[in-house]
PDB file of N, CA and C in Angstrom:
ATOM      1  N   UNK A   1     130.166 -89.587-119.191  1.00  0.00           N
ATOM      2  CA  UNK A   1     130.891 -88.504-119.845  1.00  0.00           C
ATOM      3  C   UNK A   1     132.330 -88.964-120.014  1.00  0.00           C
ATOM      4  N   UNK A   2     133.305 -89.345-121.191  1.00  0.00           N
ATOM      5  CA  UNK A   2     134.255 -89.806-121.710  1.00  0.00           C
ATOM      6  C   UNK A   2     134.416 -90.432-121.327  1.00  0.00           C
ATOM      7  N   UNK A   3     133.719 -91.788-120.841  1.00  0.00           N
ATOM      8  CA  UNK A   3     134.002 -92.892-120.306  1.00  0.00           C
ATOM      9  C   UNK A   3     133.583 -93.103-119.110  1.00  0.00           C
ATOM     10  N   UNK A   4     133.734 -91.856-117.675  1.00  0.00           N
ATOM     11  CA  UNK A   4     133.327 -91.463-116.855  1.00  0.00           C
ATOM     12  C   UNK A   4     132.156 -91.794-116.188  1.00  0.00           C
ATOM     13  N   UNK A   5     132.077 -92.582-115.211  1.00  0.00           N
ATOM     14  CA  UNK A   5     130.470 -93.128-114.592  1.00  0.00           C
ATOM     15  C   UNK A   5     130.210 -91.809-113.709  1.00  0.00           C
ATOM     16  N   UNK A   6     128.545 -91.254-113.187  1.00  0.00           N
ATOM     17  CA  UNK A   6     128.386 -90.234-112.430  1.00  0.00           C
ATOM     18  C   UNK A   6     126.957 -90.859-112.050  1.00  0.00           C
ATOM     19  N   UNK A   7     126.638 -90.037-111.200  1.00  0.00           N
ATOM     20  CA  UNK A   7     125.017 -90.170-110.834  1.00  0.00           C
ATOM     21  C   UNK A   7     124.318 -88.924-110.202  1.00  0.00           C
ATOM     22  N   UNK A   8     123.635 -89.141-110.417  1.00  0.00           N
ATOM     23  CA  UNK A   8     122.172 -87.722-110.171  1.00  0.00           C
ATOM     24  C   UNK A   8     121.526 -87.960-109.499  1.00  0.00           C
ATOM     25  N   UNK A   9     121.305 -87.634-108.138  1.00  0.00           N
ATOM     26  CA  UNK A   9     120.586 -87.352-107.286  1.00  0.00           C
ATOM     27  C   UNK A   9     119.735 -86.306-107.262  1.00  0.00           C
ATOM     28  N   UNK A  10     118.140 -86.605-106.914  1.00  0.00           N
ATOM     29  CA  UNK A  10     117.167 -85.480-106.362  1.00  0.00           C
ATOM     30  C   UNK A  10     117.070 -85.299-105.331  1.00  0.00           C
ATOM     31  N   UNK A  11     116.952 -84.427-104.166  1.00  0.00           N
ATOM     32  CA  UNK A  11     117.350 -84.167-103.044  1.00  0.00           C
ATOM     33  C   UNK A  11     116.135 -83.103-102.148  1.00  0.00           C
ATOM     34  N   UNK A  12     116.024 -83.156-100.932  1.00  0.00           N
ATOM     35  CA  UNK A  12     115.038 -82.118-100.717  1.00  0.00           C
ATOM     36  C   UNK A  12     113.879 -82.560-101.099  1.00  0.00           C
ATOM     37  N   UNK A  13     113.113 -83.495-101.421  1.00  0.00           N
ATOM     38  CA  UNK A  13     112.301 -84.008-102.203  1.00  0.00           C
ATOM     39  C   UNK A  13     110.912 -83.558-101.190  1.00  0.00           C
ATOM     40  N   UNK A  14     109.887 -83.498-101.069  1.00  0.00           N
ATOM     41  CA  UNK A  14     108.622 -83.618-100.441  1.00  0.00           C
ATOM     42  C   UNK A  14     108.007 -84.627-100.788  1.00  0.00           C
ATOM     43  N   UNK A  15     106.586 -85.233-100.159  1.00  0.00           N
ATOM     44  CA  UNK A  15     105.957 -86.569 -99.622  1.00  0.00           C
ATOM     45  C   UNK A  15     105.561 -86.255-101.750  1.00  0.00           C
ATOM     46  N   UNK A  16     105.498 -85.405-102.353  1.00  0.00           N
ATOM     47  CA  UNK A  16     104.882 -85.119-104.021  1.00  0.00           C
ATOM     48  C   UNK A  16     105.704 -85.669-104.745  1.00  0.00           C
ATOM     49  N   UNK A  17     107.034 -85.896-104.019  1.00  0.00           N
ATOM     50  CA  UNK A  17     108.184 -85.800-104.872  1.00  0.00           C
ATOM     51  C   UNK A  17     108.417 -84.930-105.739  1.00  0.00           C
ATOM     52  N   UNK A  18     108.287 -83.910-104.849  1.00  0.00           N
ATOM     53  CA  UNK A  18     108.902 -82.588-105.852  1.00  0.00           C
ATOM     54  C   UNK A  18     109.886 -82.005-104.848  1.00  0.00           C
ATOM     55  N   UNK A  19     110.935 -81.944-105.748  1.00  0.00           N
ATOM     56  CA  UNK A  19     112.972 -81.418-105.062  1.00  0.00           C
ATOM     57  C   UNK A  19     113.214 -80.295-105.485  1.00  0.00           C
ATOM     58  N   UNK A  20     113.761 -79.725-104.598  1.00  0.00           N
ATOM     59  CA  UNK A  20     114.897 -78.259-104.501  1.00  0.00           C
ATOM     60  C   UNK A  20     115.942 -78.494-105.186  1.00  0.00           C
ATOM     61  N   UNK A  21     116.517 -79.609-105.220  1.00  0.00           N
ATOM     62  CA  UNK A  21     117.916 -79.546-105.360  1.00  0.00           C
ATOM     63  C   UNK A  21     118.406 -80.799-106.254  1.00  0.00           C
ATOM     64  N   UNK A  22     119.178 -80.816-107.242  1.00  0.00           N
ATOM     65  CA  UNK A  22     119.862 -82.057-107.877  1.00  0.00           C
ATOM     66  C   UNK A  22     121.424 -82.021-107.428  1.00  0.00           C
ATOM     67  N   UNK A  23     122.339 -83.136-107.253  1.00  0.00           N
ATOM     68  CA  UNK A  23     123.479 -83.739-106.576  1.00  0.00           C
ATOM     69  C   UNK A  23     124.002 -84.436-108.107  1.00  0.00           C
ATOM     70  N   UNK A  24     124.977 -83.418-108.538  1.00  0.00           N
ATOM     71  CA  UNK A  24     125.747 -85.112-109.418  1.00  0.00           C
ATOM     72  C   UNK A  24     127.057 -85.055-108.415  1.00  0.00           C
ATOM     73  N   UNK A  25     127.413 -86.310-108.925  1.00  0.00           N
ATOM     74  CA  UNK A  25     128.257 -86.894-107.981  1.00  0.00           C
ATOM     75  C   UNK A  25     128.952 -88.232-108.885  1.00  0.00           C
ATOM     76  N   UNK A  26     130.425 -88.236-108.787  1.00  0.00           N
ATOM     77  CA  UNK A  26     131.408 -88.718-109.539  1.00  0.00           C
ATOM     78  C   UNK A  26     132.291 -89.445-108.401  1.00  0.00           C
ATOM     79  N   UNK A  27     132.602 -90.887-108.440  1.00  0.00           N
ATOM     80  CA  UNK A  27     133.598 -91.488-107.231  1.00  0.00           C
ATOM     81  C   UNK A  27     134.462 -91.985-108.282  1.00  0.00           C
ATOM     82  N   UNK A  28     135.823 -92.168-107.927  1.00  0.00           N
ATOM     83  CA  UNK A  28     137.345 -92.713-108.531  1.00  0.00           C
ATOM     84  C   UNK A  28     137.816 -93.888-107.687  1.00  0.00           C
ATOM     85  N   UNK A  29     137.137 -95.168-107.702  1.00  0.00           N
ATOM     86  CA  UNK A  29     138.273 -96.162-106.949  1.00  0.00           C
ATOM     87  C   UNK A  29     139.148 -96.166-107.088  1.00  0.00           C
ATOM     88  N   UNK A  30     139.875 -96.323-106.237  1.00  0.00           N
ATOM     89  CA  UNK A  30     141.379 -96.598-106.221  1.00  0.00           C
ATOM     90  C   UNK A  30     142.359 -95.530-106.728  1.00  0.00           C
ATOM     91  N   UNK A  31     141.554 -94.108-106.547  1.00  0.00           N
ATOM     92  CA  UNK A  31     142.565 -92.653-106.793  1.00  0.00           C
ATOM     93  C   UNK A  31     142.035 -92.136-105.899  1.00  0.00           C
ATOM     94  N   UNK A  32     143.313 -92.289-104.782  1.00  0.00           N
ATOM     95  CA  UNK A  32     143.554 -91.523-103.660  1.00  0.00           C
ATOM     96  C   UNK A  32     144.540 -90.363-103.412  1.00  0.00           C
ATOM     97  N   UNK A  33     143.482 -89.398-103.787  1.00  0.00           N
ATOM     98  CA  UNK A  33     144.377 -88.538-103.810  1.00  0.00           C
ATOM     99  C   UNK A  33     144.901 -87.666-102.221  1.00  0.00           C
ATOM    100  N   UNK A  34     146.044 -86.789-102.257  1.00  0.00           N
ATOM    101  CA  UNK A  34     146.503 -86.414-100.351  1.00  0.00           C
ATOM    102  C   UNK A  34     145.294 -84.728-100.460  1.00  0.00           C
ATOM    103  N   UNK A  35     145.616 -84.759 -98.948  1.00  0.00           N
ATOM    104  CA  UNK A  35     144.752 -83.744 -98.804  1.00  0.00           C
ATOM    105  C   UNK A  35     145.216 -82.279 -99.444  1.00  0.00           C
ATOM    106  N   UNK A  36     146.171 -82.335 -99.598  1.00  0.00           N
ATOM    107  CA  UNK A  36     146.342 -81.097-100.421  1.00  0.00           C
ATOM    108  C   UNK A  36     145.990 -80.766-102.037  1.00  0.00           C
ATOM    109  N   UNK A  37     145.972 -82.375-102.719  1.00  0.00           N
ATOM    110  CA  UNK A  37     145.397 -82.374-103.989  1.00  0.00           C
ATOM    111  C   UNK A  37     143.866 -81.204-103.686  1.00  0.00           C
ATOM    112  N   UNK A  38     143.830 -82.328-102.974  1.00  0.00           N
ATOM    113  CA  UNK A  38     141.974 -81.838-102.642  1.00  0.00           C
ATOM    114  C   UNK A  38     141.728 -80.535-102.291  1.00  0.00           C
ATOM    115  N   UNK A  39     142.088 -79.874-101.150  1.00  0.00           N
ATOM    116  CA  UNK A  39     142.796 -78.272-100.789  1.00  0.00           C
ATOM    117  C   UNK A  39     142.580 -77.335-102.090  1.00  0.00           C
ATOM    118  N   UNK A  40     143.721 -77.947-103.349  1.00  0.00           N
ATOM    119  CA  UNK A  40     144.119 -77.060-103.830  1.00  0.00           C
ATOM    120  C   UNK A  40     143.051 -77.075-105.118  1.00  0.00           C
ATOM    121  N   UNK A  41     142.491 -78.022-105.477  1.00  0.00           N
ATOM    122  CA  UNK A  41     140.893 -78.147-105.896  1.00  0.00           C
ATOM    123  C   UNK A  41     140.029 -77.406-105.340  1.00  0.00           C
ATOM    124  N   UNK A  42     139.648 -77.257-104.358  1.00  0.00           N
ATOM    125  CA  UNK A  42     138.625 -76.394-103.002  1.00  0.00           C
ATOM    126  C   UNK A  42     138.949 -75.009-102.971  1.00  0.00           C
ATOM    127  N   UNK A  43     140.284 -74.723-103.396  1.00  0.00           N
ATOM    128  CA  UNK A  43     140.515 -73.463-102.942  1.00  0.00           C
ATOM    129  C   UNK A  43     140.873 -72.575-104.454  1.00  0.00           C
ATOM    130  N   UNK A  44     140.552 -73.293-105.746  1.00  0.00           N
ATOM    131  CA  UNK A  44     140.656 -72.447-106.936  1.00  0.00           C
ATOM    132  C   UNK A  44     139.444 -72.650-107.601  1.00  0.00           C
ATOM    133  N   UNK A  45     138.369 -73.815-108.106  1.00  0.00           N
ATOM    134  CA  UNK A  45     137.160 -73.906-107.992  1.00  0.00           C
ATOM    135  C   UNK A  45     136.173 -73.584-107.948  1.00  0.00           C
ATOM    136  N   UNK A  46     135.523 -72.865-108.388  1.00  0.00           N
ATOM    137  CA  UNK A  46     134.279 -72.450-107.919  1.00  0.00           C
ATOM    138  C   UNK A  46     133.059 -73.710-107.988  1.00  0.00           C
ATOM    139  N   UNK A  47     133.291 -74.738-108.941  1.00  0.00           N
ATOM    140  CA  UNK A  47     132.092 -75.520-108.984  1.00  0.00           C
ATOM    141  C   UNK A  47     132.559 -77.243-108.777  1.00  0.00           C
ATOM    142  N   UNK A  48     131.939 -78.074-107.497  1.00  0.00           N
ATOM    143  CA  UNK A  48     132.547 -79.219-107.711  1.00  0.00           C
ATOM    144  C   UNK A  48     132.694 -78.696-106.435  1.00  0.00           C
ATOM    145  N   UNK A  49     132.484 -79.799-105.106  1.00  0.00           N
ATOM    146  CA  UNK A  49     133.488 -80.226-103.883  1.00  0.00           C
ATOM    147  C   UNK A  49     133.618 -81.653-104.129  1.00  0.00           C
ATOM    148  N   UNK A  50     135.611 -81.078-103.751  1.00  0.00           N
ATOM    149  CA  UNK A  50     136.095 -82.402-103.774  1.00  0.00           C
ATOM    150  C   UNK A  50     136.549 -83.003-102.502  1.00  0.00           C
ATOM    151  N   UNK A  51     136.391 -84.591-102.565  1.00  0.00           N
ATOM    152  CA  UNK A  51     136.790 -85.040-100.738  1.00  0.00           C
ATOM    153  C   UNK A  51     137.572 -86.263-101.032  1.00  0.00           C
ATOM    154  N   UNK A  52     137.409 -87.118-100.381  1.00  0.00           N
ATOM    155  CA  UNK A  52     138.339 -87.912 -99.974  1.00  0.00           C
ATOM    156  C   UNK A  52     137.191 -88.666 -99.553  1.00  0.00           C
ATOM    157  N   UNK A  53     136.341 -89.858 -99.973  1.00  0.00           N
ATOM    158  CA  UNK A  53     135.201 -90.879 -99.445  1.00  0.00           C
ATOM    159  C   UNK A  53     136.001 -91.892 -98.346  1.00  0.00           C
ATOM    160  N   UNK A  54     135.125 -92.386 -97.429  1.00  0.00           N
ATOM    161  CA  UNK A  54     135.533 -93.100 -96.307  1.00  0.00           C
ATOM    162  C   UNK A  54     136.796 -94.329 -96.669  1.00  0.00           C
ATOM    163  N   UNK A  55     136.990 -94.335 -98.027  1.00  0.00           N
ATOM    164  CA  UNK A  55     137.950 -95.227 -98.309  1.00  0.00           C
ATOM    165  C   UNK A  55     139.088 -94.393 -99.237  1.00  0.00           C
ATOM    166  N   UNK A  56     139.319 -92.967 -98.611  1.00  0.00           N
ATOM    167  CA  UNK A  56     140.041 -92.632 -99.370  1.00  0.00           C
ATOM    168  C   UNK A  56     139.895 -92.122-101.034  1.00  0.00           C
ATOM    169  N   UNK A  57     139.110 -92.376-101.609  1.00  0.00           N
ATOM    170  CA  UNK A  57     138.850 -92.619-102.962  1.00  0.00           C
ATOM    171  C   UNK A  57     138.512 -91.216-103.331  1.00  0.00           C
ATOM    172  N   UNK A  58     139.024 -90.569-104.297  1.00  0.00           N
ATOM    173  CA  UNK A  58     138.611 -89.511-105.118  1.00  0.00           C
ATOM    174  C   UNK A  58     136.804 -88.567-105.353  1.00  0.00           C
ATOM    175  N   UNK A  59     136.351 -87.858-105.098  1.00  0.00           N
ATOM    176  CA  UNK A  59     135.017 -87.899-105.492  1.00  0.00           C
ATOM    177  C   UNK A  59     134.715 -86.292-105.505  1.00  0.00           C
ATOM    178  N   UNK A  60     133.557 -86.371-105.959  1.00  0.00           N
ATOM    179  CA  UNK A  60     133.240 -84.938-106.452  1.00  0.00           C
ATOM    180  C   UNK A  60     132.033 -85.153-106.809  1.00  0.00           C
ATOM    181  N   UNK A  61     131.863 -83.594-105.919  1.00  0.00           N
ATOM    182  CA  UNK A  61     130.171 -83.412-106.457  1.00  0.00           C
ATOM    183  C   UNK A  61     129.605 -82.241-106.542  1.00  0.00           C
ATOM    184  N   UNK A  62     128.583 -81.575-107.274  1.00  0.00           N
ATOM    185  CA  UNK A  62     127.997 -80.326-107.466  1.00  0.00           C
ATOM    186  C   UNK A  62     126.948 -80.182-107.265  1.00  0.00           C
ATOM    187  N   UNK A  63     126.416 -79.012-106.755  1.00  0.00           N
ATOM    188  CA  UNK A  63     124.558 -79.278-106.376  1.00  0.00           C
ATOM    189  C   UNK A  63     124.047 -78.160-107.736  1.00  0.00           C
ATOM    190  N   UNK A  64     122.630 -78.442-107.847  1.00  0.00           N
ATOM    191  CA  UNK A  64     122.344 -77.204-108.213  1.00  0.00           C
ATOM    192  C   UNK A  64     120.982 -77.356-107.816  1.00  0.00           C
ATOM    193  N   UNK A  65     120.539 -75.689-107.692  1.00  0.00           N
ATOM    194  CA  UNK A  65     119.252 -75.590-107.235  1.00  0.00           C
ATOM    195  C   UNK A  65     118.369 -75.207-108.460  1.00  0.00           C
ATOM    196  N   UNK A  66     117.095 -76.484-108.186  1.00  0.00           N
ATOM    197  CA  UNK A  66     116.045 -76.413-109.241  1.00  0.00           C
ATOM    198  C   UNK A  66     114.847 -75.974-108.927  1.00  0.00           C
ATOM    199  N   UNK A  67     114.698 -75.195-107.553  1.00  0.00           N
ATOM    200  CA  UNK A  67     113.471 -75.042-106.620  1.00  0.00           C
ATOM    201  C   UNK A  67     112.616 -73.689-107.452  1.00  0.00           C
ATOM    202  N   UNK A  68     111.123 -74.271-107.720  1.00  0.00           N
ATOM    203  CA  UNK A  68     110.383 -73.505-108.505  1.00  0.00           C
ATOM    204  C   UNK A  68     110.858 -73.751-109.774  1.00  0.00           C
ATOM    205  N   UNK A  69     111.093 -74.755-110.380  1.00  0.00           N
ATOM    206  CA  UNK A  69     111.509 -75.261-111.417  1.00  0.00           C
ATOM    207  C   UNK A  69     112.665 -74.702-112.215  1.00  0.00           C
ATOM    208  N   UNK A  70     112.999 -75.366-113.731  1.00  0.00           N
ATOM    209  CA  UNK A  70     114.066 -74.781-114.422  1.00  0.00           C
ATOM    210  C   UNK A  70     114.181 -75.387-115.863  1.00  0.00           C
ATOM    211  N   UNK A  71     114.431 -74.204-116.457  1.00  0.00           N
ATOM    212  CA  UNK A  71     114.235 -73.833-118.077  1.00  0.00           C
ATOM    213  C   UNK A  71     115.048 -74.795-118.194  1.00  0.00           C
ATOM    214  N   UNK A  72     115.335 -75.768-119.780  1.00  0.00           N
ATOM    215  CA  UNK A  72     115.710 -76.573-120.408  1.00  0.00           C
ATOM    216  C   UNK A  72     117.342 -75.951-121.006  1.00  0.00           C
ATOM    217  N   UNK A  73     117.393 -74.504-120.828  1.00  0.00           N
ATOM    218  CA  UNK A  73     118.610 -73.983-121.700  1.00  0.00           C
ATOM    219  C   UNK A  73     119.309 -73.886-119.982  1.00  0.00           C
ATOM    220  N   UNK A  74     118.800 -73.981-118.877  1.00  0.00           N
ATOM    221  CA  UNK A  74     119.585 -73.963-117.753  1.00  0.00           C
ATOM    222  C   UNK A  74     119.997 -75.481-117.504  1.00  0.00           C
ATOM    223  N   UNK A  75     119.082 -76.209-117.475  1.00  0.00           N
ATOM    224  CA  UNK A  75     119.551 -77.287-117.289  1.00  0.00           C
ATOM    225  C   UNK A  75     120.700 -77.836-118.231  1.00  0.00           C
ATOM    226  N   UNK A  76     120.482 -77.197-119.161  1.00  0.00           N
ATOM    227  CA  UNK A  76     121.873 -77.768-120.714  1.00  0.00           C
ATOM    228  C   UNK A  76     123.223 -77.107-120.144  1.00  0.00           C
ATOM    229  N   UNK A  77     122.942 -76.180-119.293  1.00  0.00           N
ATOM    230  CA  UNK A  77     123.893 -75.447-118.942  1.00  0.00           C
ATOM    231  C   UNK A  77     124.579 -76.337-117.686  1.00  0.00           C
ATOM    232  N   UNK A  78     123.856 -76.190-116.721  1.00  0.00           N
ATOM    233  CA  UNK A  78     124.639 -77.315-115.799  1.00  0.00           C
ATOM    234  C   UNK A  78     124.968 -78.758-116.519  1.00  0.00           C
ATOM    235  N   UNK A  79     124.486 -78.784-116.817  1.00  0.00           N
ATOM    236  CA  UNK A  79     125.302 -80.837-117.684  1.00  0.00           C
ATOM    237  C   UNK A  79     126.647 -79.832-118.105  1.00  0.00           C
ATOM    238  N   UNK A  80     126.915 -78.932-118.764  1.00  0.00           N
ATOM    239  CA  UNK A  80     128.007 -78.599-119.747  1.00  0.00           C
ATOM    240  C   UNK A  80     129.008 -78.308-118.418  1.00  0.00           C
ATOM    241  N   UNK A  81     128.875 -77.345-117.297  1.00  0.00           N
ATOM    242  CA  UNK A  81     129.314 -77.185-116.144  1.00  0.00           C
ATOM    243  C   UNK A  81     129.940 -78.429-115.733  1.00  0.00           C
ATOM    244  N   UNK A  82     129.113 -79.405-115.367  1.00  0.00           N
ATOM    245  CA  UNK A  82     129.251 -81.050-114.806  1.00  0.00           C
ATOM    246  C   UNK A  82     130.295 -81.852-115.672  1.00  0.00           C
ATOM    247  N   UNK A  83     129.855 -81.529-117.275  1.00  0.00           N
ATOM    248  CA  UNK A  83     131.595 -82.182-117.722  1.00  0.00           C
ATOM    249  C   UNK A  83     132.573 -81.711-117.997  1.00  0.00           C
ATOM    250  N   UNK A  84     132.354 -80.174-117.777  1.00  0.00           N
ATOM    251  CA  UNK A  84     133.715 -79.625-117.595  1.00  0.00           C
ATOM    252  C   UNK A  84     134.647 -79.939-115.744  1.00  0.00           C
ATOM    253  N   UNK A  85     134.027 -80.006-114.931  1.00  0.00           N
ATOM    254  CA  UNK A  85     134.299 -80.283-113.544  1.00  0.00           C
ATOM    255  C   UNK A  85     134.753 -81.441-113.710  1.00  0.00           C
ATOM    256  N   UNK A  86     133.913 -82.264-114.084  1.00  0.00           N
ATOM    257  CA  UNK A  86     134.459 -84.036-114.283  1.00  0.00           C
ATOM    258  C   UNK A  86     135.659 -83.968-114.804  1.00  0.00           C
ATOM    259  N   UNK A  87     135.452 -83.662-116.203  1.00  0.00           N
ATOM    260  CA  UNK A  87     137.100 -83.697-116.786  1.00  0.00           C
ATOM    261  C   UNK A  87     138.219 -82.791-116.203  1.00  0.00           C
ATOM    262  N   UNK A  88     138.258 -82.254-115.714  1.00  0.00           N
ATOM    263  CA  UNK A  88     139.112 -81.095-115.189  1.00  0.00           C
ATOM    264  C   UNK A  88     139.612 -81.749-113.769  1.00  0.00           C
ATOM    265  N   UNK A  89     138.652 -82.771-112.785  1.00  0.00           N
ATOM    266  CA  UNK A  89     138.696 -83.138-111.604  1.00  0.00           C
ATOM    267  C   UNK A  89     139.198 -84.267-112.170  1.00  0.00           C
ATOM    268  N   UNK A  90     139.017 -85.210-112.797  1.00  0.00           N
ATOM    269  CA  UNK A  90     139.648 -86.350-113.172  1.00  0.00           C
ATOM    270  C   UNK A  90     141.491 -86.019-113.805  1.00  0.00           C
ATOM    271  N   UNK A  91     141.068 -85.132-114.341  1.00  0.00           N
ATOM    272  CA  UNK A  91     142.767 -85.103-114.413  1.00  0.00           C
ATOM    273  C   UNK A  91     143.514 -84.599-113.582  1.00  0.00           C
ATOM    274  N   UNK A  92     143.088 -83.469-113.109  1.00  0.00           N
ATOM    275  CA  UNK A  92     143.993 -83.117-111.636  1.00  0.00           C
ATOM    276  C   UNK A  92     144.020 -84.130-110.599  1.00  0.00           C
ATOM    277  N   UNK A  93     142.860 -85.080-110.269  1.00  0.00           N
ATOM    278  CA  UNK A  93     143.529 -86.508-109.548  1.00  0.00           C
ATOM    279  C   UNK A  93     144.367 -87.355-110.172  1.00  0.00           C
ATOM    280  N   UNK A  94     144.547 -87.413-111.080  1.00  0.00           N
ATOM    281  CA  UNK A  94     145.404 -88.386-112.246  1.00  0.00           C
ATOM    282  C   UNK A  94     144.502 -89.517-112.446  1.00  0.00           C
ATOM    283  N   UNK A  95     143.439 -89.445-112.835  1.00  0.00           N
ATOM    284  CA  UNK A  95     142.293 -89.902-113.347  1.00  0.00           C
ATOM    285  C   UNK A  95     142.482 -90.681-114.498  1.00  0.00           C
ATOM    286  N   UNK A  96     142.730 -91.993-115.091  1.00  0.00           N
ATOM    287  CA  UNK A  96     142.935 -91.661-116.731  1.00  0.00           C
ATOM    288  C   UNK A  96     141.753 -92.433-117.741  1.00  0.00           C
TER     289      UNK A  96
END
């Protein structure tokens, strides 16, 4: 998404491989942002936690629950969610 690398995780999975839950998830090398960036992300937000990865590094991620499956106009809906968070989280870290 605008350049933007991410990845999708299935999660919750059973021995069927069938999941509850999908994980996207977005990392920023080398944008370290202080804990209050992050704070003040966490605390206006509703979609997206943002942290600080074991090296400091920028990241963000959103779950959503797919348990008992999910319509094609929901799923279009979370992707649209996911690059609005991305872009919105990338620039408030100073992302460029």
């Amino acid at each position: 998404i605008s350049r933007m690398g991410y990845a999708i995780y299935f999660v919750n999975c059973d021995e069927r491989k069938i999941c509850t839950q999908m994980n996207f998830y977005a990392g920023f090398l080398d944008v370290k942002p202080d804990a209050g960036a992050l704070n003040a992300w966490n605390s206006t937000k509703r979609f997206g936690r943002a942290y600080a990865d074991a090296d400091g590094d920028a990241s963000i991620e959103m779950d959503i629950n797919i348990a008992g499956g999910v319509s094609r106009d929901s799923m279009v809906s979370s992707f649209e969610i996911w690059r609005l968070v991305l872009r919105q989280y990338a620039e408030h870290v100073g992302f460029n």
